[in-house]
N, C-alpha and C. Protein backbone atom coordinates (compact mmCIF):
# COMPACT_ATOMS: atom_id res chain seq x y z
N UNK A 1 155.84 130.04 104.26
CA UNK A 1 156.21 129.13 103.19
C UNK A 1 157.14 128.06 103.76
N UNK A 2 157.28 127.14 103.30
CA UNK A 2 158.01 125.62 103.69
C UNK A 2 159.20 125.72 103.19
N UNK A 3 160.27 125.41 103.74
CA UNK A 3 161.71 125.56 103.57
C UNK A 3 161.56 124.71 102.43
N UNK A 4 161.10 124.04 101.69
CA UNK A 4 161.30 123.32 100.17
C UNK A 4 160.88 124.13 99.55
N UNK A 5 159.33 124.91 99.42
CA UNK A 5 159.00 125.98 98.96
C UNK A 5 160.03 127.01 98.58
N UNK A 6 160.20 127.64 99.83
CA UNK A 6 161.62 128.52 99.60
C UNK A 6 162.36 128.11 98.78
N UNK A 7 162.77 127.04 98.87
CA UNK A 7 164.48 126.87 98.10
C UNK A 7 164.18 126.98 96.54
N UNK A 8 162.45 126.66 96.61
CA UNK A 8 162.79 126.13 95.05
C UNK A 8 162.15 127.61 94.46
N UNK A 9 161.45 128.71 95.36
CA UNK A 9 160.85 129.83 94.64
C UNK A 9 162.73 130.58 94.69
N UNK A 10 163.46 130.48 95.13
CA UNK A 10 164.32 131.04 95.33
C UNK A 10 165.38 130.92 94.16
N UNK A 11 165.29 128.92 93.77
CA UNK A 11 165.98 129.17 92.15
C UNK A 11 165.29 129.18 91.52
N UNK A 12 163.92 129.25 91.41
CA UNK A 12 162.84 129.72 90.40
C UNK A 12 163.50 131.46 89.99
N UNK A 13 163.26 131.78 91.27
CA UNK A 13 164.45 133.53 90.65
C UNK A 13 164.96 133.40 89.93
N UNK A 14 166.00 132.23 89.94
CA UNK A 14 167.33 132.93 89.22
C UNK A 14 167.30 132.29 87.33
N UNK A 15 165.57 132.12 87.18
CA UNK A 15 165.42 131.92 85.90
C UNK A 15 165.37 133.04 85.52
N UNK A 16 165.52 132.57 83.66
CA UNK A 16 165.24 133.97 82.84
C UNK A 16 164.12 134.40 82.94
N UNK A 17 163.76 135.78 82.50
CA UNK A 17 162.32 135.73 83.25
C UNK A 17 161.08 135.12 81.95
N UNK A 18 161.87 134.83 81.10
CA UNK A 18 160.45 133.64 79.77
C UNK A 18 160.62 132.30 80.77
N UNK A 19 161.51 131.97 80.72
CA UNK A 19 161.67 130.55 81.47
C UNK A 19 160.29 130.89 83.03
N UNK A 20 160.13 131.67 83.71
CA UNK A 20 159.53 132.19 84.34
C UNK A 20 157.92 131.79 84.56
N UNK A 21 157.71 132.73 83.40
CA UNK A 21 156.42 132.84 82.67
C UNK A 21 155.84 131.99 82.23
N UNK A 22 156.79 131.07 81.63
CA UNK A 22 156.76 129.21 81.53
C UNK A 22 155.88 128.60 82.68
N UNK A 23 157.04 128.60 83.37
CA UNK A 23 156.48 127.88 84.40
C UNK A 23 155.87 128.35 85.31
N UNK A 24 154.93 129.11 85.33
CA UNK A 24 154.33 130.36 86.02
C UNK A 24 153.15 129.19 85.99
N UNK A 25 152.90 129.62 83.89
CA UNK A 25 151.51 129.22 83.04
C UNK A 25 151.44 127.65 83.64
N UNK A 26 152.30 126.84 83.68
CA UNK A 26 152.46 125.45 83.91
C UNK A 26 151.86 124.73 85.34
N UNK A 27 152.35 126.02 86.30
CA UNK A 27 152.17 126.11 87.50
C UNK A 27 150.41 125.82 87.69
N UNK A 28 149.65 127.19 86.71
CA UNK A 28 148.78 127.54 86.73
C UNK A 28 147.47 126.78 86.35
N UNK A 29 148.05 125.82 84.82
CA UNK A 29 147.83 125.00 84.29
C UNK A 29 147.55 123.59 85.54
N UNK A 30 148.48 123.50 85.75
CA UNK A 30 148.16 122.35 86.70
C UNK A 30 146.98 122.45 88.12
N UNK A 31 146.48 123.28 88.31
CA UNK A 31 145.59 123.28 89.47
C UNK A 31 144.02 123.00 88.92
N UNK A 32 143.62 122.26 89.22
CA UNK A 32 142.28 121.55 88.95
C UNK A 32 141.13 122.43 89.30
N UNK A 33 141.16 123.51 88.61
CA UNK A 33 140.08 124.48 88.34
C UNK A 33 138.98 124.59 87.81
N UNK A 34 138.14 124.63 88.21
CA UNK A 34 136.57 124.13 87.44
C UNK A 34 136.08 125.43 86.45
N UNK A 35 135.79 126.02 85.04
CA UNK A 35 135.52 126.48 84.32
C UNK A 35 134.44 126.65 84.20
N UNK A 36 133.67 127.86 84.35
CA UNK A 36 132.09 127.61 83.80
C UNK A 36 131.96 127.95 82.42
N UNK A 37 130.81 126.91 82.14
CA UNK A 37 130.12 126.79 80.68
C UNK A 37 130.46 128.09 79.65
N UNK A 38 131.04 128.04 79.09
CA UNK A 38 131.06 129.56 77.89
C UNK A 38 131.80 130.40 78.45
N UNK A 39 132.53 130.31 79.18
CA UNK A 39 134.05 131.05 79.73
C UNK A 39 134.51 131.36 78.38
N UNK A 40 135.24 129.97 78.17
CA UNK A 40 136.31 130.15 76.97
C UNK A 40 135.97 130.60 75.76
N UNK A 41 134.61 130.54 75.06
CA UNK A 41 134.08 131.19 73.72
C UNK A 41 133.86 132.77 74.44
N UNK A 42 133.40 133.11 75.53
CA UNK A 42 133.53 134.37 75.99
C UNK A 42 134.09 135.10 75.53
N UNK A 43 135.77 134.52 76.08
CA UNK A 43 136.73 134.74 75.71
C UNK A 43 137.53 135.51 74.49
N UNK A 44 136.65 134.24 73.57
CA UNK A 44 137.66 134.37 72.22
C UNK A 44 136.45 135.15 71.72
N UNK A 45 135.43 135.82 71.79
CA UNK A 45 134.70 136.57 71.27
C UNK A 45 134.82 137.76 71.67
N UNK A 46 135.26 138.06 72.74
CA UNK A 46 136.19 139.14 73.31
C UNK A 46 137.50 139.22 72.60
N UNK A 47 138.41 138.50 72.97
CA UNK A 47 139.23 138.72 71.41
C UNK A 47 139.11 139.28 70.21
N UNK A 48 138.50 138.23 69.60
CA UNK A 48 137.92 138.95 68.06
C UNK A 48 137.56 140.28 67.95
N UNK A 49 136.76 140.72 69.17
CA UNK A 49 136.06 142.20 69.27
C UNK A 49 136.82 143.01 69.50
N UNK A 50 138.50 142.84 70.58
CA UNK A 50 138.98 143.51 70.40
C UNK A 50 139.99 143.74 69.13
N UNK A 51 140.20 142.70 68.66
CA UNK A 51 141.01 142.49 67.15
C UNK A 51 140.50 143.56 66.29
N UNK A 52 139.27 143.04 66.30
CA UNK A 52 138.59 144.20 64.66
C UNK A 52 138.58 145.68 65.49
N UNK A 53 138.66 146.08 66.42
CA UNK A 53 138.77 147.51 67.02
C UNK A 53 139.98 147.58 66.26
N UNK A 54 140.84 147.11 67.01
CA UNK A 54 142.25 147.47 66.58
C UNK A 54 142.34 147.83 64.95
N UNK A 55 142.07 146.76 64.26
CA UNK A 55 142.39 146.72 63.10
C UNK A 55 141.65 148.23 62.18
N UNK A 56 140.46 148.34 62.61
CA UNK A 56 139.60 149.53 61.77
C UNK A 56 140.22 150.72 62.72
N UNK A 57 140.97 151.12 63.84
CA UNK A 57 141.33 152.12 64.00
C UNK A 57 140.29 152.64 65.14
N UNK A 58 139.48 151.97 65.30
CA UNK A 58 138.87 152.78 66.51
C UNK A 58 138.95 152.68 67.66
N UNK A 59 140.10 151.99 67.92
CA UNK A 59 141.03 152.28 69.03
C UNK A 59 142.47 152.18 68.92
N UNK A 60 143.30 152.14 69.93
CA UNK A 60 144.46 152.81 69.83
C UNK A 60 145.63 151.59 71.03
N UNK A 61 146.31 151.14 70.33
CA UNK A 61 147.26 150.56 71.23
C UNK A 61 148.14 151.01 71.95
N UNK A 62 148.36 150.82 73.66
CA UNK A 62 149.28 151.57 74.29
C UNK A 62 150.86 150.63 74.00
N UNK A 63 151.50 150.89 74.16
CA UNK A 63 153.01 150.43 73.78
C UNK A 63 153.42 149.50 75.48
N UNK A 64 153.76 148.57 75.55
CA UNK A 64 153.81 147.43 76.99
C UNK A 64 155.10 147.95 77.84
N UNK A 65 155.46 149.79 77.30
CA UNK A 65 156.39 150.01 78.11
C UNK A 65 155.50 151.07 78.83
N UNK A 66 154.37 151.95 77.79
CA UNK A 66 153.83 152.82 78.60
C UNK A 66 152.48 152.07 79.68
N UNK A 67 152.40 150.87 79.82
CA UNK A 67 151.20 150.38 79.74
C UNK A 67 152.28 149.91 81.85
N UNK A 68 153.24 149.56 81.42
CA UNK A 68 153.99 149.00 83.02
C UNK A 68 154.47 151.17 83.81
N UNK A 69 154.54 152.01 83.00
CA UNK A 69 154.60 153.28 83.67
C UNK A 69 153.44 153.39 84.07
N UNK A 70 152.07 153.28 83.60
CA UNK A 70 151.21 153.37 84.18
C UNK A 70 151.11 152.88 85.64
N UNK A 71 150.90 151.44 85.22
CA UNK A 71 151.02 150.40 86.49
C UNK A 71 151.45 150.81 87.51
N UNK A 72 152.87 150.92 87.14
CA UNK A 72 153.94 151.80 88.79
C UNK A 72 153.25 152.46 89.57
N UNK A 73 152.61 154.16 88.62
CA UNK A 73 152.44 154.90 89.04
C UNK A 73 151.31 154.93 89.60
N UNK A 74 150.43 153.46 89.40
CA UNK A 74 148.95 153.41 90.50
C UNK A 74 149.46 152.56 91.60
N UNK A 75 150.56 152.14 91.54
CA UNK A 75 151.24 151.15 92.60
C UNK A 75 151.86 152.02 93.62
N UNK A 76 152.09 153.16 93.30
CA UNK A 76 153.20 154.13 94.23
C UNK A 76 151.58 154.85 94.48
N UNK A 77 150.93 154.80 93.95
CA UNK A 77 149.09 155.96 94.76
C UNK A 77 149.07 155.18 95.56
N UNK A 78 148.77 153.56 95.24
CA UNK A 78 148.08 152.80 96.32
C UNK A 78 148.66 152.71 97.34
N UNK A 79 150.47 152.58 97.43
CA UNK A 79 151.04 152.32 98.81
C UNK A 79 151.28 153.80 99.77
N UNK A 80 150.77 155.08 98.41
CA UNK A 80 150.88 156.07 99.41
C UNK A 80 149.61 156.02 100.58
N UNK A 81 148.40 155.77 99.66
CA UNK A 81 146.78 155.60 100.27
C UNK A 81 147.22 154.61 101.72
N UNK A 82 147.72 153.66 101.71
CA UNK A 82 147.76 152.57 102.22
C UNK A 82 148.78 153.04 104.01
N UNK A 83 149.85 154.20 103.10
CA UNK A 83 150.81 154.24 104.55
C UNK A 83 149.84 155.92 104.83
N UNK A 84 148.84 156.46 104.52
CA UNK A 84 148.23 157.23 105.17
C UNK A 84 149.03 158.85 104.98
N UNK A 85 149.58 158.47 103.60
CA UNK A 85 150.34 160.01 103.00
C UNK A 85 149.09 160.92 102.45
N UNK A 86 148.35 160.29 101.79
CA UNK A 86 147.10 161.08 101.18
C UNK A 86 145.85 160.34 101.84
N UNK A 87 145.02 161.75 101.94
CA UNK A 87 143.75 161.27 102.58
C UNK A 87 142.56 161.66 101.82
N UNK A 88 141.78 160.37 101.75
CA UNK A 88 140.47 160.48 100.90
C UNK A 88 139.83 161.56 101.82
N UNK A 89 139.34 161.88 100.19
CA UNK A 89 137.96 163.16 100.86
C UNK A 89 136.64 162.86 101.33
């Protein structure tokens, strides 16, 4: 990374972390990304589909604290897989 890079991911840190997320999306927003055709209705039809699940009960929402315990705990498999603690069968 480029010593300007650095400096500025470095007080990018010391944002809050919404301020963050901000400028994460902004970041993200700005790169001239080409979209294919029916991405975005995809999308929101995926949405909707998962909306009305939710809503009639036939599925089940995890809570965004058990949903980051998860996460960890495939993050601590993968770096065990990775430093050669567990071995595939």
């Amino acid at each position: 990374m480029a010593t300007l890079q650095t400096e500025l991911f470095r007080e990018v840190l010391d944002l809050k972390e919404k301020d963050r997320a901000k400028l994460a999306g902004l970041l993200i927003e700005s790169l001239d990304m080409k979209v294919e055709e029916g991405v975005e209705a995809a999308w929101i039809s995926e949405v909707e589909r998962r909306l009305e699940e939710l809503e009639k009960g036939q599925v089940k929402a995890i809570p965004w604290e058990e949903v980051q315990k998860r996460l960890s705990c495939r993050k601590a498999e993968c770096q065990k897989r990775r430093s050669g603690f567990i071995l595939m069968q």
